[in-house]
N, C-alpha and C. Protein backbone atom coordinates (compact mmCIF):
# COMPACT_ATOMS: atom_id res chain seq x y z
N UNK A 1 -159.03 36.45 109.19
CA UNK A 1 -160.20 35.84 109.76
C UNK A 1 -159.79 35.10 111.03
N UNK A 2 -160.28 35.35 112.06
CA UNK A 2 -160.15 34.84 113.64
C UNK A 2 -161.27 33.22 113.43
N UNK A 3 -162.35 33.27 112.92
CA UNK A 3 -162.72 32.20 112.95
C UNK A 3 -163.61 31.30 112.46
N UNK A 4 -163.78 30.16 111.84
CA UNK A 4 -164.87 29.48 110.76
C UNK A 4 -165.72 28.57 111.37
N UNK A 5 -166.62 29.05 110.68
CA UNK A 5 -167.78 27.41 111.28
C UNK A 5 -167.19 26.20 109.92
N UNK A 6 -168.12 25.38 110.32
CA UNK A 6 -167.52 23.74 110.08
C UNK A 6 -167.89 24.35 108.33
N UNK A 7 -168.69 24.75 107.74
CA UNK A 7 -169.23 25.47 106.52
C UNK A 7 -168.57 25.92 105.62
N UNK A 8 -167.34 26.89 106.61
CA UNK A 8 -166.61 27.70 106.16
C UNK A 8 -165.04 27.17 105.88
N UNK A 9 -165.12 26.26 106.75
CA UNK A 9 -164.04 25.74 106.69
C UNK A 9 -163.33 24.48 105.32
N UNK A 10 -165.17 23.95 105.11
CA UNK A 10 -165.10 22.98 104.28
C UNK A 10 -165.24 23.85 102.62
N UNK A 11 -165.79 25.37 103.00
CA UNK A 11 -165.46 26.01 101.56
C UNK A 11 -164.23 26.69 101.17
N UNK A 12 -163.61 26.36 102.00
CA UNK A 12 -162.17 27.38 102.17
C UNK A 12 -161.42 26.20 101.53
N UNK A 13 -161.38 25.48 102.03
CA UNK A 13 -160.83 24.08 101.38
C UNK A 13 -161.06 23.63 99.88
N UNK A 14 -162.69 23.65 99.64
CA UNK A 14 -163.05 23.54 97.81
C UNK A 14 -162.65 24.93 96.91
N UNK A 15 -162.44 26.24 97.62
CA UNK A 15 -161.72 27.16 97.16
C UNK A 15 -160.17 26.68 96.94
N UNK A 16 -159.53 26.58 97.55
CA UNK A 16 -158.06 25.88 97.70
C UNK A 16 -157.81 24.86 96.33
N UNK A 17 -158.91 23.73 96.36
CA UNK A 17 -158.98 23.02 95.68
C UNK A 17 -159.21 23.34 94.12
N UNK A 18 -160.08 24.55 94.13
CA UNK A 18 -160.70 24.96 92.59
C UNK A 18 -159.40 25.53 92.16
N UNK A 19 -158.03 26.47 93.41
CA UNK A 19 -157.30 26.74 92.59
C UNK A 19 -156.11 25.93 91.65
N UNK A 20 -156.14 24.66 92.68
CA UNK A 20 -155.46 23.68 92.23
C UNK A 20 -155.62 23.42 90.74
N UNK A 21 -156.96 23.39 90.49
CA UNK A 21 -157.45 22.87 89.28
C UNK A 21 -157.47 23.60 88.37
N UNK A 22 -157.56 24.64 88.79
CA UNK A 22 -157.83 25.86 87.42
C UNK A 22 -155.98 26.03 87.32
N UNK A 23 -154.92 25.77 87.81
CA UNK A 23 -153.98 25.83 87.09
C UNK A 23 -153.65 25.00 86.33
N UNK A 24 -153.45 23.75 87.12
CA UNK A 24 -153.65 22.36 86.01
C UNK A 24 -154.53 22.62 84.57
N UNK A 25 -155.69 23.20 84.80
CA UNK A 25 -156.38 23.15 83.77
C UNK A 25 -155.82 23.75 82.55
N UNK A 26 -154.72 25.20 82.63
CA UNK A 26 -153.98 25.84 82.33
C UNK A 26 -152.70 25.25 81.76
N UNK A 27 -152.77 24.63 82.35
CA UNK A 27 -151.12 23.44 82.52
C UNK A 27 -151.60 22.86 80.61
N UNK A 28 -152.73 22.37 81.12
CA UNK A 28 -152.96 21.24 80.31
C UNK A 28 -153.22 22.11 78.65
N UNK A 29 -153.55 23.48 78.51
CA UNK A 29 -153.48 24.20 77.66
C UNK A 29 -152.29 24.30 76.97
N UNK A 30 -150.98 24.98 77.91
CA UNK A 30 -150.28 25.50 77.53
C UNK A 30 -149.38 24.37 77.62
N UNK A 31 -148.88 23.34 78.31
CA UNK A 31 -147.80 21.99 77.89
C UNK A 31 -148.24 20.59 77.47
N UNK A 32 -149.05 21.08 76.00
CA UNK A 32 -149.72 20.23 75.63
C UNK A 32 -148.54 19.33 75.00
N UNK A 33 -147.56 19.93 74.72
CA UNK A 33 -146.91 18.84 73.64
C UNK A 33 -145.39 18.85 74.63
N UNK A 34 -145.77 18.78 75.49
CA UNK A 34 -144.48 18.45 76.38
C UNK A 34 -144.54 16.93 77.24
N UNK A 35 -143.24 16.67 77.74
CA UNK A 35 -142.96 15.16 78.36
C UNK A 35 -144.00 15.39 79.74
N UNK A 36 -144.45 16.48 80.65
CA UNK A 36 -144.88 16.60 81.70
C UNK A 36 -146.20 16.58 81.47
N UNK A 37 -147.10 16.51 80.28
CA UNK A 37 -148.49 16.60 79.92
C UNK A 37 -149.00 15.46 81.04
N UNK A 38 -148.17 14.28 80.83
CA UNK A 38 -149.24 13.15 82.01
C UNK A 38 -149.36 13.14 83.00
N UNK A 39 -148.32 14.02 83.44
CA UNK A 39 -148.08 14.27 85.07
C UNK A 39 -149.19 15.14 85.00
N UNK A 40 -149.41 16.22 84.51
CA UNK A 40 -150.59 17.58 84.83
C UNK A 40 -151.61 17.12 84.12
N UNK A 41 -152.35 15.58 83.48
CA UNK A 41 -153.34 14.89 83.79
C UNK A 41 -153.52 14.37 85.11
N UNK A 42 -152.68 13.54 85.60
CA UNK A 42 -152.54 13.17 86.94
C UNK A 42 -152.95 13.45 87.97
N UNK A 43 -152.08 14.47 87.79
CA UNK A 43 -152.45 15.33 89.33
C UNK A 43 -153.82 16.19 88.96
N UNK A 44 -154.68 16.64 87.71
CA UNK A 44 -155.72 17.20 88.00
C UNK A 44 -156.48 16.32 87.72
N UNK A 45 -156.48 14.94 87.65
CA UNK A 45 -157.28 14.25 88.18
C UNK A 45 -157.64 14.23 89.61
N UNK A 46 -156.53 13.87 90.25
CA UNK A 46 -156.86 13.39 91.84
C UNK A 46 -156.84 15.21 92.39
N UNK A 47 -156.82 16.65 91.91
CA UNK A 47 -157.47 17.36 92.30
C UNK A 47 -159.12 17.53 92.26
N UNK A 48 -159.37 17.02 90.92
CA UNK A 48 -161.06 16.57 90.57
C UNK A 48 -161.47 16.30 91.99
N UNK A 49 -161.11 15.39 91.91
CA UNK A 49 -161.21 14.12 92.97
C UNK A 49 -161.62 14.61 94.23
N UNK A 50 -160.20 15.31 94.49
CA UNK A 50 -159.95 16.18 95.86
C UNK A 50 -161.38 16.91 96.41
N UNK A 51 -161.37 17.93 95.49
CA UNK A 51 -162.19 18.49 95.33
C UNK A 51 -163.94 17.99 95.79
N UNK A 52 -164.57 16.68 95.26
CA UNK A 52 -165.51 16.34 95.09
C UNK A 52 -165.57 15.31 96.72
N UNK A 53 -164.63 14.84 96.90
CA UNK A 53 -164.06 14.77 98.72
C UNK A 53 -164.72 16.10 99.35
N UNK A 54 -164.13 16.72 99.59
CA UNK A 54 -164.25 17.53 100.03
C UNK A 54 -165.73 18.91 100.42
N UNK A 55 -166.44 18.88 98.97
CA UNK A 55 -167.40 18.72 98.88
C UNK A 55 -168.48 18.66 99.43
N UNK A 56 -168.27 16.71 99.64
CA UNK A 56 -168.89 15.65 100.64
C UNK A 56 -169.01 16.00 101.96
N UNK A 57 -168.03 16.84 102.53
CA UNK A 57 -168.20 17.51 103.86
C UNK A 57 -169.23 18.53 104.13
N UNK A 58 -169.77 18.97 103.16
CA UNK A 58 -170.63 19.95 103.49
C UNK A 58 -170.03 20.97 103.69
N UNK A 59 -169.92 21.67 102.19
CA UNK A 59 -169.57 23.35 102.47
C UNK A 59 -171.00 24.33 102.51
N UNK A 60 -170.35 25.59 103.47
CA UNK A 60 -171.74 26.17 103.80
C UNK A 60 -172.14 26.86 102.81
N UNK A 61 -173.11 27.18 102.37
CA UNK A 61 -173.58 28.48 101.40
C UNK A 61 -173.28 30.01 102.18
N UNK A 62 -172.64 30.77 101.89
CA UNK A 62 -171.79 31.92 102.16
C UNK A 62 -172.60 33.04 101.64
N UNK A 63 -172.42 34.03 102.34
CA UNK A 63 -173.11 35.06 101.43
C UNK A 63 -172.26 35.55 100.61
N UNK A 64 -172.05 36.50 100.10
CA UNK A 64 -171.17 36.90 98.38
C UNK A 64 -170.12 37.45 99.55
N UNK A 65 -170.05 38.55 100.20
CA UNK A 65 -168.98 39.23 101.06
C UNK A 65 -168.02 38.13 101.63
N UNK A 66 -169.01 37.16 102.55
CA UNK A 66 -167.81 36.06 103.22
C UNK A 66 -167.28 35.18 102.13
N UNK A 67 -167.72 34.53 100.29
CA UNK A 67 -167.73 34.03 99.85
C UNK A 67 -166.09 34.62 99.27
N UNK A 68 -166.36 36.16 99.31
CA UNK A 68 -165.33 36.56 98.37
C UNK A 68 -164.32 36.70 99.39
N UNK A 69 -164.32 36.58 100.72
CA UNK A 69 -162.81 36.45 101.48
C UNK A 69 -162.51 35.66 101.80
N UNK A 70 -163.59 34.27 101.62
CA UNK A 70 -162.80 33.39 101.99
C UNK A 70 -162.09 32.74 100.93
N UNK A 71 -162.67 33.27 99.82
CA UNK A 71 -161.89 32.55 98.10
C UNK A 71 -160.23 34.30 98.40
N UNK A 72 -160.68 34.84 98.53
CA UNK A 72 -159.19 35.32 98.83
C UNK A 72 -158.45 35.15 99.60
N UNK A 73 -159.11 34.25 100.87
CA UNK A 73 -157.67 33.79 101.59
C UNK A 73 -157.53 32.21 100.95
N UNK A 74 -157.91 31.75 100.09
CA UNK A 74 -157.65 30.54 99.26
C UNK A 74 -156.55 31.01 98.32
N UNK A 75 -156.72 32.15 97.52
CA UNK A 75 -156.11 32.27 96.66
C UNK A 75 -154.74 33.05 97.13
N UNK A 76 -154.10 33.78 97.97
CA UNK A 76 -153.40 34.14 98.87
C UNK A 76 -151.90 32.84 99.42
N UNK A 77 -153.08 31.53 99.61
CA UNK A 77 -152.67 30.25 100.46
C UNK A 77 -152.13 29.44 99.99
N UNK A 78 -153.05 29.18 98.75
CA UNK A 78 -152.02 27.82 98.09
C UNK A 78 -151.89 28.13 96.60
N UNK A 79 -151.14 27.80 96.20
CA UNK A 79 -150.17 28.09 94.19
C UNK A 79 -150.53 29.28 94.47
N UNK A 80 -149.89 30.01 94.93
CA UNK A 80 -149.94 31.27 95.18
C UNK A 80 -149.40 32.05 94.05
N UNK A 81 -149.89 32.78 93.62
CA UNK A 81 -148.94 32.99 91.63
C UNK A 81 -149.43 32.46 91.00
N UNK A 82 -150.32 31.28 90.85
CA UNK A 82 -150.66 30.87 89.99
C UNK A 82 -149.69 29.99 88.95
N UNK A 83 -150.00 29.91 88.01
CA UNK A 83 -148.93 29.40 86.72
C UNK A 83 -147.98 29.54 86.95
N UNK A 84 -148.20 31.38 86.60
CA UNK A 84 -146.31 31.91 86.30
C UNK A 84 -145.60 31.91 87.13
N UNK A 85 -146.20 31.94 88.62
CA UNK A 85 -145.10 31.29 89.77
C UNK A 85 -144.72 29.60 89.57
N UNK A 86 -145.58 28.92 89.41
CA UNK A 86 -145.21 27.41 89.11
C UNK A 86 -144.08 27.26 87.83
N UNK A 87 -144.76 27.80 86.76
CA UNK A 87 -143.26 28.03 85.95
C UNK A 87 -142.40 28.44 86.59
N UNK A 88 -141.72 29.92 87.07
CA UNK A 88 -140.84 30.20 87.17
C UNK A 88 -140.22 29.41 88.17
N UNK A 89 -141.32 28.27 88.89
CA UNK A 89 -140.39 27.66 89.88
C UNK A 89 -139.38 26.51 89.43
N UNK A 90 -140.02 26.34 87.75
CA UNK A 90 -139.72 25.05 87.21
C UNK A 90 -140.21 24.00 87.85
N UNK A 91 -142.02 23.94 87.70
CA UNK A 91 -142.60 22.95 87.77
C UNK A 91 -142.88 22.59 86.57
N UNK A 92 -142.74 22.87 85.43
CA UNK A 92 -143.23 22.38 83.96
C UNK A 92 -141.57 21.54 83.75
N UNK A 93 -140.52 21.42 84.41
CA UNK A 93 -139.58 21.23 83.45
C UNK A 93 -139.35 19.89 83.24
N UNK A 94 -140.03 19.03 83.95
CA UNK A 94 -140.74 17.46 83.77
C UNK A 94 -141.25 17.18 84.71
N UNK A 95 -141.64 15.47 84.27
CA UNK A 95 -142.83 15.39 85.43
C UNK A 95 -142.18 14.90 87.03
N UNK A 96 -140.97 14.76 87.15
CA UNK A 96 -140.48 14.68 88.62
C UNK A 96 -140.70 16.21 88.87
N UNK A 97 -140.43 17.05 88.27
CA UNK A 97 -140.53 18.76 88.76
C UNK A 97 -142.19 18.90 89.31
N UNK A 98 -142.79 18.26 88.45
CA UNK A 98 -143.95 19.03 88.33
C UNK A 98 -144.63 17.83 90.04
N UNK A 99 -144.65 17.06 90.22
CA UNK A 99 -144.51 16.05 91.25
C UNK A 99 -143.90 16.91 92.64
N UNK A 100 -143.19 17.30 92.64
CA UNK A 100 -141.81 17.68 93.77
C UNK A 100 -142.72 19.35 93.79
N UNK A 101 -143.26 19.92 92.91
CA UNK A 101 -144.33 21.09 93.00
C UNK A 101 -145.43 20.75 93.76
N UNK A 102 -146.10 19.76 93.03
CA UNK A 102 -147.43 19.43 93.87
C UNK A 102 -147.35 19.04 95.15
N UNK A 103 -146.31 18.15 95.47
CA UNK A 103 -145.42 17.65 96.92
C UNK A 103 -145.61 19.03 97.84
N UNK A 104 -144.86 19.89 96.92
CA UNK A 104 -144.68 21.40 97.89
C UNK A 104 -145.80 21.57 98.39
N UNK A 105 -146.44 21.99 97.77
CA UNK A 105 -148.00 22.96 97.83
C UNK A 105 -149.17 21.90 98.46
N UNK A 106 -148.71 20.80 98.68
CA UNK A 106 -149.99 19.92 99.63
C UNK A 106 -149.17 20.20 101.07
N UNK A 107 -147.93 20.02 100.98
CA UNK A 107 -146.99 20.06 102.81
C UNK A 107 -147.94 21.77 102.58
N UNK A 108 -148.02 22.58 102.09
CA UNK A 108 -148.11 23.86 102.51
C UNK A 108 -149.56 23.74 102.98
N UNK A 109 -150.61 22.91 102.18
CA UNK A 109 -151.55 22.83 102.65
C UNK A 109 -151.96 22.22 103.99
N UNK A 110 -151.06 21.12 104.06
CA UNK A 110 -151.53 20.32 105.47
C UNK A 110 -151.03 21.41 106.66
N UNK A 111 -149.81 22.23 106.29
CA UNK A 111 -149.67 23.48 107.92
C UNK A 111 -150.85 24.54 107.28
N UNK A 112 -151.51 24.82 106.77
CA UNK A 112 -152.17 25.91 106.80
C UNK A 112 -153.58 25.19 107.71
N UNK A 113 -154.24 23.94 106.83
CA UNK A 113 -154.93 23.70 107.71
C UNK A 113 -154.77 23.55 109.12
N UNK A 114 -153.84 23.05 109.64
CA UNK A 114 -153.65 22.40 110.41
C UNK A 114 -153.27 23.38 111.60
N UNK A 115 -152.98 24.35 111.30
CA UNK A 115 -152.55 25.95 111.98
C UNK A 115 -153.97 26.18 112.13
N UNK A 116 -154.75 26.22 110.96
CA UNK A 116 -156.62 26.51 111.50
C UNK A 116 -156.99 25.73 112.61
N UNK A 117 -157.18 24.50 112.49
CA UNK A 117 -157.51 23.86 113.08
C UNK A 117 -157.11 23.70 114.79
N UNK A 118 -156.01 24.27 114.99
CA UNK A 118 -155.08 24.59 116.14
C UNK A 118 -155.85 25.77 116.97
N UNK A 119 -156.36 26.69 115.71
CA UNK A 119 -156.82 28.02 116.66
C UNK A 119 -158.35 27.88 116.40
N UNK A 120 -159.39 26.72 116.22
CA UNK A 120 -160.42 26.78 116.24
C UNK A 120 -161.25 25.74 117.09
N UNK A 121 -162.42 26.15 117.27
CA UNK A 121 -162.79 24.54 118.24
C UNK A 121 -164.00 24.20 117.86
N UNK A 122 -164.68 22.67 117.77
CA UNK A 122 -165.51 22.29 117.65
C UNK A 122 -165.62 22.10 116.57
N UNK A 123 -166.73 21.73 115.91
CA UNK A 123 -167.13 20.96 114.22
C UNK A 123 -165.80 22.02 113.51
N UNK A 124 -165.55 22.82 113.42
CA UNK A 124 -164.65 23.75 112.47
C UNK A 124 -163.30 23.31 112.82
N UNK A 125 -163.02 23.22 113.98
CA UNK A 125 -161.62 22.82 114.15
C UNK A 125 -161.67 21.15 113.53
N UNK A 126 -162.76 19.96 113.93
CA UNK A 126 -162.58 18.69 113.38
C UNK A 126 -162.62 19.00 111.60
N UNK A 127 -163.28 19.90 111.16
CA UNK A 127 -163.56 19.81 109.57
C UNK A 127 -161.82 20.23 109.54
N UNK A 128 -161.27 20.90 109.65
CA UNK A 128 -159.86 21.21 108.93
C UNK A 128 -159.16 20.51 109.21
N UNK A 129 -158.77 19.45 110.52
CA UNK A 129 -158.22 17.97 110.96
C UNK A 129 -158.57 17.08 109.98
N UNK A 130 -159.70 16.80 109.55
CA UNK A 130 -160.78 16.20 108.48
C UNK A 130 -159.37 16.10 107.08
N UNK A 131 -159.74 17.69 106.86
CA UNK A 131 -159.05 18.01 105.34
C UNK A 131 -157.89 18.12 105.65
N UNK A 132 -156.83 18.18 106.93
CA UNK A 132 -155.60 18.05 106.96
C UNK A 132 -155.38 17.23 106.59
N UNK A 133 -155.98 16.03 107.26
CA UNK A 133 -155.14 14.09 106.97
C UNK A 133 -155.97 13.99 105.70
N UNK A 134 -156.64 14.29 104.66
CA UNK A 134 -157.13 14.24 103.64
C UNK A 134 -155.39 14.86 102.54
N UNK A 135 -155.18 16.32 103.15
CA UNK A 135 -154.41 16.41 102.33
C UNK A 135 -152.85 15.23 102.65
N UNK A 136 -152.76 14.91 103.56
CA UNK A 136 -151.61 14.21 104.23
C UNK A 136 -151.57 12.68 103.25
N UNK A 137 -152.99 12.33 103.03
CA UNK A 137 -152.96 10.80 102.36
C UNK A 137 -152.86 11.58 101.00
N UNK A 138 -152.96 12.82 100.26
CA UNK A 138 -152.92 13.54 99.13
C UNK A 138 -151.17 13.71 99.05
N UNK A 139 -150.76 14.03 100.05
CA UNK A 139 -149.11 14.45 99.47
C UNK A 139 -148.45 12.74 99.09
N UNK A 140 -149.09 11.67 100.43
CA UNK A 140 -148.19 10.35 99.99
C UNK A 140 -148.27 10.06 98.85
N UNK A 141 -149.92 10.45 98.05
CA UNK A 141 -149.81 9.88 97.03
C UNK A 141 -148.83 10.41 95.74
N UNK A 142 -148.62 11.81 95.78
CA UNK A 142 -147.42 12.70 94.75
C UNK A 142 -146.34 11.90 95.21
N UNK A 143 -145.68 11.98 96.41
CA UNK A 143 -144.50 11.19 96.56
C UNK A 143 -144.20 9.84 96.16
N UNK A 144 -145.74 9.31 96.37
CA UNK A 144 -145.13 7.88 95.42
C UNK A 144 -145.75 7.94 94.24
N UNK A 145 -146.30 8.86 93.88
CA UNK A 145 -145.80 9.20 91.92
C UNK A 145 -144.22 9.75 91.33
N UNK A 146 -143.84 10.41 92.01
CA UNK A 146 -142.41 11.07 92.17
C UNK A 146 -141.67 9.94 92.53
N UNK A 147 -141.68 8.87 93.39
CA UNK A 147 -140.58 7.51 93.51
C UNK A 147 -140.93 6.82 92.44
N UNK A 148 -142.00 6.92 92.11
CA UNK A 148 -141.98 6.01 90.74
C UNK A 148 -141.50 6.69 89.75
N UNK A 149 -141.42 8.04 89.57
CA UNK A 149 -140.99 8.27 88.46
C UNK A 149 -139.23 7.84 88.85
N UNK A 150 -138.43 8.08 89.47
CA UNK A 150 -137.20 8.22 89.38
C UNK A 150 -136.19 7.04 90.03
N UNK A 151 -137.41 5.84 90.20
CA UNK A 151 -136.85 4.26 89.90
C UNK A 151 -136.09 4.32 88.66
C-alpha cells in the first residue's frame, strides 16, 4: 500500500492492536499455571487499553476488500507468528522474557509506524506520528515493568 487516509491509518493500528491481544488472550489459555501468567495479564491489559486509545482516533469504516488488506498488513507487521513464534522465541519462559518480547514488538511498532508516517502527508501522516509516540510512551512502560522485575 503506497498510501492511507487518517481512517486507515488509525485502523491499521486497532488491527495491530487486536493482534496483540488475541495472542495474549491465548497466552492466558495456555500458561495458565505458569510464573509468567501476571506478566500476560499485564501486558493484555494495557493492550485493552491500547487498543481503546487508539480507537479514540477515529478509525475509518473500510469496505471488506480494504478492510481485509489492511488487517493483512497488520498481521504480516507485528507478532508476526503469532504464539508459536513468541514461544519459540522464549517469550513464555518468564515474565522478564515475556517483557523483553513485548519491548521487541512495540520498538518494531514505533519504526513501522513511523516509516508510514515518513512516506505520507497530512491528517494520515499526523495519525501514525499520533500512534508512533503512543507506542513510544507504550514500550517505556514494558521497560519499566522489565526494571522492575530484575531489581
Amino acid at each position: 500500500m503506497n498510501a492511507f487516509t487518517h481512517g486507515e491509518a488509525v485502523f491499521l493500528a486497532c488491527e495491530m492492536e487486536k493482534q496483540a491481544i488475541r495472542l495474549y488472550e491465548r497466552a492466558l489459555i495456555l500458561f495458565q499455571d505458569t510464573p509468567t501468567i501476571q506478566a500476560v495479564q499485564q501486558i493484555l491489559a494495557e493492550e485493552r487499553s491500547h487498543l481503546t486509545q487508539f480507537e479514540q482516533l477515529g478509525k475509518e469504516a473500510c469496505s471488506f476488500e480494504q478492510a481485509q488488506l489492511l488487517s493483512a498488513q497488520a498481521a504480516k507487521t507485528l507478532y508476526n507468528g503469532g504464539l508459536m513464534a513468541a514461544q519459540r522465541k522464549g517469550a513464555f519462559e518468564s515474565p522478564s522474557a515475556l517483557f523483553a518480547y513485548a519491548a521487541a514488538e512495540e520498538k518494531n511498532a514505533i519504526e513501522t509506524y513511523t516509516a508510514f508516517a515518513e512516506k505520507m502527508e497530512g491528517e494520515a501522516a499526523r495519525a501514525f506520528c499520533t500512534i508512533a509516540d503512543e507506542e513510544r510512551r507504550h514500550l517505556e512502560e514494558f521497560q519499566g515493568f522489565l526494571q522492575a522485575l530484575t531489581k
